[in-house]
PDB file of N, CA and C in Angstrom:
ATOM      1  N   UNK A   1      -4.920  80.354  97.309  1.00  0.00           N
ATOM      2  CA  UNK A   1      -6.055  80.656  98.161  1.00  0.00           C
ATOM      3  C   UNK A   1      -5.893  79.995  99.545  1.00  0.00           C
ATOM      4  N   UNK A   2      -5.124  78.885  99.639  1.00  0.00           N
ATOM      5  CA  UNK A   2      -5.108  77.958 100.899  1.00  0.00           C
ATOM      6  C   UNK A   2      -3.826  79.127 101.683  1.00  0.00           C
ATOM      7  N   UNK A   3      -3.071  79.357 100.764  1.00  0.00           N
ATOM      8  CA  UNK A   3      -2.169  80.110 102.105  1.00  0.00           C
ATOM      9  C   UNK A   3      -2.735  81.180 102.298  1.00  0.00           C
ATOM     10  N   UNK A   4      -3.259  81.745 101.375  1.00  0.00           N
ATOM     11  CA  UNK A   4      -4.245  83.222 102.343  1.00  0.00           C
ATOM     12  C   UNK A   4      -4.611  83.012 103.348  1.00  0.00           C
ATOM     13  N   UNK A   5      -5.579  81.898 103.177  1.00  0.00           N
ATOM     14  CA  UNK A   5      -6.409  81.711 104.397  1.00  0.00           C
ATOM     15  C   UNK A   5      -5.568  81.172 105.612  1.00  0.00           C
ATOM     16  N   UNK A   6      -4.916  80.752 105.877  1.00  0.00           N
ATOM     17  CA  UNK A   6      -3.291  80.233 106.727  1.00  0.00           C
ATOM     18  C   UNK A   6      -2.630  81.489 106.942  1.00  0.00           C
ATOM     19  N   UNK A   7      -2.271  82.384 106.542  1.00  0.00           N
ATOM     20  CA  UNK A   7      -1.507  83.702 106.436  1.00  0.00           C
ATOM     21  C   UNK A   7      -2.648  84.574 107.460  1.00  0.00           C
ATOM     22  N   UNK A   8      -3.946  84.651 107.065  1.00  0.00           N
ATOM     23  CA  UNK A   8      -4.965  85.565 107.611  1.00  0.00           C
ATOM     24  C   UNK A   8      -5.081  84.526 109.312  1.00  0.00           C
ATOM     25  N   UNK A   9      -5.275  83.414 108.984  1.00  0.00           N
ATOM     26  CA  UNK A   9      -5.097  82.523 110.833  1.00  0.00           C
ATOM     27  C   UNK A   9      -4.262  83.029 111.754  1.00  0.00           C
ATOM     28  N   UNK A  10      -3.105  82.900 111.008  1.00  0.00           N
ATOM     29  CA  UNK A  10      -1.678  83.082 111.381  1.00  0.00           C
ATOM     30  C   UNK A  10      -1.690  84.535 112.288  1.00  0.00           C
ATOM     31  N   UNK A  11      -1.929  85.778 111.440  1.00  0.00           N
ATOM     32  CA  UNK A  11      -2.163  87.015 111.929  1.00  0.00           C
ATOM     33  C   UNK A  11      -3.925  87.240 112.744  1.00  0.00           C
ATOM     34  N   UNK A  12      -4.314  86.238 112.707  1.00  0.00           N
ATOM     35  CA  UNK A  12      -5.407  86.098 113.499  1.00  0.00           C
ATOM     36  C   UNK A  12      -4.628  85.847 114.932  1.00  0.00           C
ATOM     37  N   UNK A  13      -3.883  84.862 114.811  1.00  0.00           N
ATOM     38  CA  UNK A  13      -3.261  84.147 116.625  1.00  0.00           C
ATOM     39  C   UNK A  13      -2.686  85.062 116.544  1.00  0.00           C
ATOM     40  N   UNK A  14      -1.644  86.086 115.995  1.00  0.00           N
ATOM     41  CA  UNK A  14      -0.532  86.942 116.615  1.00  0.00           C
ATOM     42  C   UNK A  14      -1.754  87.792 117.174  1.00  0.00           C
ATOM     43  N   UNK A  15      -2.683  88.253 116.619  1.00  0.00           N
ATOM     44  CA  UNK A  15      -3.246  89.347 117.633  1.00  0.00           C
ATOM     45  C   UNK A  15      -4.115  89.141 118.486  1.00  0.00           C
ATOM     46  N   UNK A  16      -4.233  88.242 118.563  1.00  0.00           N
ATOM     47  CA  UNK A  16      -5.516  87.406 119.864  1.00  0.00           C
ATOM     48  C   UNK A  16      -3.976  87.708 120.815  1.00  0.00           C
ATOM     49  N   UNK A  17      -2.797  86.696 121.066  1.00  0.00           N
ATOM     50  CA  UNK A  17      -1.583  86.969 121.435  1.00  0.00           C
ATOM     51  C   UNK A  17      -1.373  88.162 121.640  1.00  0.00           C
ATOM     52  N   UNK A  18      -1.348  89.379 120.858  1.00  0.00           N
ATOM     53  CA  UNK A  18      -0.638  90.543 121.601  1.00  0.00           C
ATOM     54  C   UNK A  18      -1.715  91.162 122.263  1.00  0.00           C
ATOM     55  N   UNK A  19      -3.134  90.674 122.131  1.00  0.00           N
ATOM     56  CA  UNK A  19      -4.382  91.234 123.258  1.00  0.00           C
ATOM     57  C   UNK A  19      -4.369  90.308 124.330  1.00  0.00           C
ATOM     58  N   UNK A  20      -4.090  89.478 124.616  1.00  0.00           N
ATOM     59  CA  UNK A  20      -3.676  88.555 125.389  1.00  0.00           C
ATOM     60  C   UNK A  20      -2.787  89.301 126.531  1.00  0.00           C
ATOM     61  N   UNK A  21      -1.603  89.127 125.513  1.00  0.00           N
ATOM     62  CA  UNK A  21      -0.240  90.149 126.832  1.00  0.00           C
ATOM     63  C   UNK A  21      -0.698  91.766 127.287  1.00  0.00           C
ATOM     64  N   UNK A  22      -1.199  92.449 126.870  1.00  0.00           N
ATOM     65  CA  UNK A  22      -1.750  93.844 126.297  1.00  0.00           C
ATOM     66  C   UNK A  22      -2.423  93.620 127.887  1.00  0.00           C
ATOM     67  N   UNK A  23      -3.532  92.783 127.971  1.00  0.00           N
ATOM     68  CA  UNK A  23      -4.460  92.560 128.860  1.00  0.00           C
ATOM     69  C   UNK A  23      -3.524  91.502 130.640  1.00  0.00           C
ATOM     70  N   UNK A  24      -2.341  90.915 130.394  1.00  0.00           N
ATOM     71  CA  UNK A  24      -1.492  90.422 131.519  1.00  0.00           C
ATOM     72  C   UNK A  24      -1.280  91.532 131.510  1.00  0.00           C
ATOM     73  N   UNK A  25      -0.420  92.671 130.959  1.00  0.00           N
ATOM     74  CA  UNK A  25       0.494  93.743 131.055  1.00  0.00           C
ATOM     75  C   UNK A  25      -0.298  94.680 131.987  1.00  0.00           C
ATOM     76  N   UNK A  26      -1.462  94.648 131.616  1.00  0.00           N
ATOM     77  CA  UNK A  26      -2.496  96.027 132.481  1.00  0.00           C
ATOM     78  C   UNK A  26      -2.857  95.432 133.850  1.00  0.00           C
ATOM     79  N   UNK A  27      -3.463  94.074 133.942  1.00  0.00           N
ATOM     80  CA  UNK A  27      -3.298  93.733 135.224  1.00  0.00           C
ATOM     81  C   UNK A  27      -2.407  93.563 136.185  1.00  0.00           C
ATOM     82  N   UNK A  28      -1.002  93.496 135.509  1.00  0.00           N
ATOM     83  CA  UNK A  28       0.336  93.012 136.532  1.00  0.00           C
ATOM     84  C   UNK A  28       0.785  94.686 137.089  1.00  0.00           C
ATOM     85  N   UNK A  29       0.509  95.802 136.312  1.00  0.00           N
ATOM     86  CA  UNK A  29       0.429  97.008 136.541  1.00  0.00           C
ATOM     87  C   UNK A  29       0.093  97.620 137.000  1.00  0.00           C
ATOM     88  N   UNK A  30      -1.863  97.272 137.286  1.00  0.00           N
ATOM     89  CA  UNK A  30      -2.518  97.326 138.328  1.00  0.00           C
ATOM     90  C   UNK A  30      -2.197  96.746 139.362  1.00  0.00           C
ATOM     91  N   UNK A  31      -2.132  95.675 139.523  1.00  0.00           N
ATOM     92  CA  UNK A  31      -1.837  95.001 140.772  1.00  0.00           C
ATOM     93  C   UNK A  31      -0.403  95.722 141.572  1.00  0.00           C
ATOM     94  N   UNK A  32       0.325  95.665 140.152  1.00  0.00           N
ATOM     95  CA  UNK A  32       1.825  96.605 141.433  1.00  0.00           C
ATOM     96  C   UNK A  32       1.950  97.939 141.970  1.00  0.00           C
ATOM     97  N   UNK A  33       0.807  98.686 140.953  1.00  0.00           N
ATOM     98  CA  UNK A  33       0.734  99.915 142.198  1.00  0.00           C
ATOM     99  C   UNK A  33      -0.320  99.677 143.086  1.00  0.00           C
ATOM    100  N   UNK A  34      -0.733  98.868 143.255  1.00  0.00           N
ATOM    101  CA  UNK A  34      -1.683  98.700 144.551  1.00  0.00           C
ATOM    102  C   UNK A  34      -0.791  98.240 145.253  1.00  0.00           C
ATOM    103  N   UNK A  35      -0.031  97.580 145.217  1.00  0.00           N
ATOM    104  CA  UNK A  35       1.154  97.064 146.279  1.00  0.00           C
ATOM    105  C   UNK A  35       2.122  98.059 146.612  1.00  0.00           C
ATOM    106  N   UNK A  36       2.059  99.507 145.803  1.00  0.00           N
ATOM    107  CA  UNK A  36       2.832 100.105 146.139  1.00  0.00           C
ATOM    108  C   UNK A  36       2.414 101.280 147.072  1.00  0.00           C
ATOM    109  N   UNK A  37       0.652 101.518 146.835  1.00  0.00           N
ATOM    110  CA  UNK A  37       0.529 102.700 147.284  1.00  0.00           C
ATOM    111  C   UNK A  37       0.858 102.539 149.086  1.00  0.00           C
ATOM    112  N   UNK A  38       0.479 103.725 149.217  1.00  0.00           N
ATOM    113  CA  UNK A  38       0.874 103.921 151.182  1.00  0.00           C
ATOM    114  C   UNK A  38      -0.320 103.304 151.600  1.00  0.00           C
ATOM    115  N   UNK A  39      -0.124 102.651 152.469  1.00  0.00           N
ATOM    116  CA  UNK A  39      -0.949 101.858 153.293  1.00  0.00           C
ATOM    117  C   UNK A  39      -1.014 102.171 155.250  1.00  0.00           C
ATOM    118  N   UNK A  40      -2.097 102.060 155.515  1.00  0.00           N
ATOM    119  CA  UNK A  40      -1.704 102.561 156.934  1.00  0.00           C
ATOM    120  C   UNK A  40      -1.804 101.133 157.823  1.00  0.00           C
ATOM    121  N   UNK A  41      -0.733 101.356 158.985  1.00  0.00           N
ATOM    122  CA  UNK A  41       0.075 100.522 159.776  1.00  0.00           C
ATOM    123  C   UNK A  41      -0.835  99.510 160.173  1.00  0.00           C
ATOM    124  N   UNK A  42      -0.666  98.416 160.199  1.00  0.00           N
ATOM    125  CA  UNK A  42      -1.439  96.956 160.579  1.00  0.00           C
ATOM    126  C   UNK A  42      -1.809  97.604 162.270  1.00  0.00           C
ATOM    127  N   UNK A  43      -3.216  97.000 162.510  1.00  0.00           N
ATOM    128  CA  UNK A  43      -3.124  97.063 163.556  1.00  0.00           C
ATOM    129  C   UNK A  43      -2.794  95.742 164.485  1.00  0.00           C
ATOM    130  N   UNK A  44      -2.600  94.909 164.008  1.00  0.00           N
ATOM    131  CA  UNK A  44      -1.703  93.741 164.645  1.00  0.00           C
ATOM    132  C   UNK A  44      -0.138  93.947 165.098  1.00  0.00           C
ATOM    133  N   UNK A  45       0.558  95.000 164.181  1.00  0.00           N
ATOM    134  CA  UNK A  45       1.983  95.249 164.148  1.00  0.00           C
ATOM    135  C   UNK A  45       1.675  96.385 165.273  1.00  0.00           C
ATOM    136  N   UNK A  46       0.934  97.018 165.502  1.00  0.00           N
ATOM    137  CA  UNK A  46       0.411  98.044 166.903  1.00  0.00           C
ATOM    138  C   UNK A  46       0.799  97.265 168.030  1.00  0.00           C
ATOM    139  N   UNK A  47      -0.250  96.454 168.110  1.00  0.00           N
ATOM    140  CA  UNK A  47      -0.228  95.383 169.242  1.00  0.00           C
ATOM    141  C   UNK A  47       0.646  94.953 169.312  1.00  0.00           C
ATOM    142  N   UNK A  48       1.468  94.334 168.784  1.00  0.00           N
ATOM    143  CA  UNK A  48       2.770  93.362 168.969  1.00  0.00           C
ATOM    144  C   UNK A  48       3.715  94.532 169.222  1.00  0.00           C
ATOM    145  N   UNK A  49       3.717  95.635 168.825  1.00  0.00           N
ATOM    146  CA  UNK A  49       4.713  96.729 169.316  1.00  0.00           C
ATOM    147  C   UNK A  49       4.377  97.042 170.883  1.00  0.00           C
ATOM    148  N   UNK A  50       3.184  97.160 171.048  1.00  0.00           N
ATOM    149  CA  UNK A  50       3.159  97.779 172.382  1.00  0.00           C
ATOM    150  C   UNK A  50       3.310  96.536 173.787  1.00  0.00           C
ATOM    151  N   UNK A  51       2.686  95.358 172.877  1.00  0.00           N
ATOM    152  CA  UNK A  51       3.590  94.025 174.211  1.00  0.00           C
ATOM    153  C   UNK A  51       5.014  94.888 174.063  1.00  0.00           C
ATOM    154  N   UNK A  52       5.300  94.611 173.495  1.00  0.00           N
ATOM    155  CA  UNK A  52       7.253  94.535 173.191  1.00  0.00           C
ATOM    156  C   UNK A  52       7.604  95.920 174.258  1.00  0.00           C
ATOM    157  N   UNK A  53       7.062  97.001 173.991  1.00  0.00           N
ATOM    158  CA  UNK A  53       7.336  98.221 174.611  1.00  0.00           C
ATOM    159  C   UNK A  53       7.277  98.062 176.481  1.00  0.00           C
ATOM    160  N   UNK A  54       5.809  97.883 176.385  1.00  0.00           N
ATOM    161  CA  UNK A  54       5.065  97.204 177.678  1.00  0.00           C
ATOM    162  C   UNK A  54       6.273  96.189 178.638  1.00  0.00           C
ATOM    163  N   UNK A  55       6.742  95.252 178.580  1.00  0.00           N
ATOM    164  CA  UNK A  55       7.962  94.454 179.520  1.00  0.00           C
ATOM    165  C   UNK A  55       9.196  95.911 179.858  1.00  0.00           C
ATOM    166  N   UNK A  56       9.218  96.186 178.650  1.00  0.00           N
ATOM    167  CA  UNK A  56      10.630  97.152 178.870  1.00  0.00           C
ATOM    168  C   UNK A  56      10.876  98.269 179.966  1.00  0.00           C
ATOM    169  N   UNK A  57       9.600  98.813 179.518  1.00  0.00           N
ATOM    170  CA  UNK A  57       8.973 100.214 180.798  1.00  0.00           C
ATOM    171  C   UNK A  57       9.287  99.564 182.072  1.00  0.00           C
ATOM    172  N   UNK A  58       8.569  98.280 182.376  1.00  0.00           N
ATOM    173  CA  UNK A  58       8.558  97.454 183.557  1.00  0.00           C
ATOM    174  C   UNK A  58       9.765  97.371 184.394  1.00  0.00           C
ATOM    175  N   UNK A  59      10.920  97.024 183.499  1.00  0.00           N
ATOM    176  CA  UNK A  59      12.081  96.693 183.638  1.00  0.00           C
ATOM    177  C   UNK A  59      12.834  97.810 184.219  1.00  0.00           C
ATOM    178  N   UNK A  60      12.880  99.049 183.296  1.00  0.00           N
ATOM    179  CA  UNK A  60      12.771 100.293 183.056  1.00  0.00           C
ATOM    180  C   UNK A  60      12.504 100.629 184.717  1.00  0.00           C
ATOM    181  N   UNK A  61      11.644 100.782 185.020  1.00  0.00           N
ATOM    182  CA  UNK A  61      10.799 100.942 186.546  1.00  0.00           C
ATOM    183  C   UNK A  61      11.408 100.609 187.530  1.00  0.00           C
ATOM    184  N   UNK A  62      11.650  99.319 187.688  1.00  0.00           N
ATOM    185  CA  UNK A  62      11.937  98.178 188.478  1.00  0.00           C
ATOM    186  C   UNK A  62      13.587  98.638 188.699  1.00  0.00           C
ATOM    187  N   UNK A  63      14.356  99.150 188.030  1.00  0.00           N
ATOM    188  CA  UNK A  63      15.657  99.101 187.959  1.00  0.00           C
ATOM    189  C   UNK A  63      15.771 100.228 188.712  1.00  0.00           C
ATOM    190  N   UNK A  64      15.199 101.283 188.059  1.00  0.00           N
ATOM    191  CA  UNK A  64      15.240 102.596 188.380  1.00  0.00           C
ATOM    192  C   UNK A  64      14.755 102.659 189.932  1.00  0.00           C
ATOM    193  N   UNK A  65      14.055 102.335 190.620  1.00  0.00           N
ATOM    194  CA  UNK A  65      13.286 102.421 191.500  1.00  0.00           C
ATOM    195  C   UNK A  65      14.106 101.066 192.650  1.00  0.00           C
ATOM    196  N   UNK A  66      14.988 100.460 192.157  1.00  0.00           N
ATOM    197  CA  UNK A  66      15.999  99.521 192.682  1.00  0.00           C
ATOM    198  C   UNK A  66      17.091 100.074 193.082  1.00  0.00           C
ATOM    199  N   UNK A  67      17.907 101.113 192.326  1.00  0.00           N
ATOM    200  CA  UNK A  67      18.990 101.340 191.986  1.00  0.00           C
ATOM    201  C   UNK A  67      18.282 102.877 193.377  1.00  0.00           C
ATOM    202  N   UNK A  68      17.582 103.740 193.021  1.00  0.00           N
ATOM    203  CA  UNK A  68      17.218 104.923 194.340  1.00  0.00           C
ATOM    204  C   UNK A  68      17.146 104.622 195.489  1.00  0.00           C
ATOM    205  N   UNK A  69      16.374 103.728 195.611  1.00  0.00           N
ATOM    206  CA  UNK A  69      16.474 102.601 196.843  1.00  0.00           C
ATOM    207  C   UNK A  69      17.387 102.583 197.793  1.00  0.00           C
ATOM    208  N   UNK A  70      18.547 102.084 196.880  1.00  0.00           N
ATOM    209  CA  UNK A  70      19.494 101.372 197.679  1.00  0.00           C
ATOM    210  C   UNK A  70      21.036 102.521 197.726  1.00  0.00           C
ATOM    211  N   UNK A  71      21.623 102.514 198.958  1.00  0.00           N
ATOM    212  CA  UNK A  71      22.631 102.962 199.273  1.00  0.00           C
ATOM    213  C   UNK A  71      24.183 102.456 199.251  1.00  0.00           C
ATOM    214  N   UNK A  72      24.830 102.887 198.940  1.00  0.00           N
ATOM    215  CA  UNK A  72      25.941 101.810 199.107  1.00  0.00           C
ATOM    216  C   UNK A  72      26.620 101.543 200.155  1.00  0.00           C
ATOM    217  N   UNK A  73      26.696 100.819 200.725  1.00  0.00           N
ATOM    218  CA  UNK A  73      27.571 100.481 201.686  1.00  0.00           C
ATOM    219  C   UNK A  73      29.034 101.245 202.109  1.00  0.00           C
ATOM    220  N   UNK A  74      28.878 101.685 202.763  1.00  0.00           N
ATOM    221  CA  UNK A  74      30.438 101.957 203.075  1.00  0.00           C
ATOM    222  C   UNK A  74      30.844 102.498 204.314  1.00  0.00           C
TER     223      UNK A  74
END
């Protein structure tokens, strides 16, 4: 009678345990297609693109408008 009741514990923890993982397994699942679905573009990564763009044009300008300018010598 004592190991029944030890035997029935026993298969008591294995399935608390496999509802346990059952229940990690569904959240880690959830969580990774949320990390996977499409997401639309930061608008911080906007901004930091268009500084970056913004100097170049400048440059861009400046060269172009340097280079018509000027004649060569000869």
């Amino acid at each position: 009678m004592i190991k029944a009741v030890r035997f029935v514990e026993i298969v008591a923890a294995i399935v608390s345990l496999v509802t346990r993982m059952r229940d990690l397994n569904t959240e880690l699942t959830r969580q990774l297609a949320q990390l996977r679905r499409k997401r639309p573009r930061s608008e911080t990564l906007d901004r930091i693109e268009r500084q970056l763009v913004l100097p170049l044009t400048i440059v861009t300008t400046n060269v172009a408008k340097t280079d018509s300018g000027s004649t060569p010598a000869g």
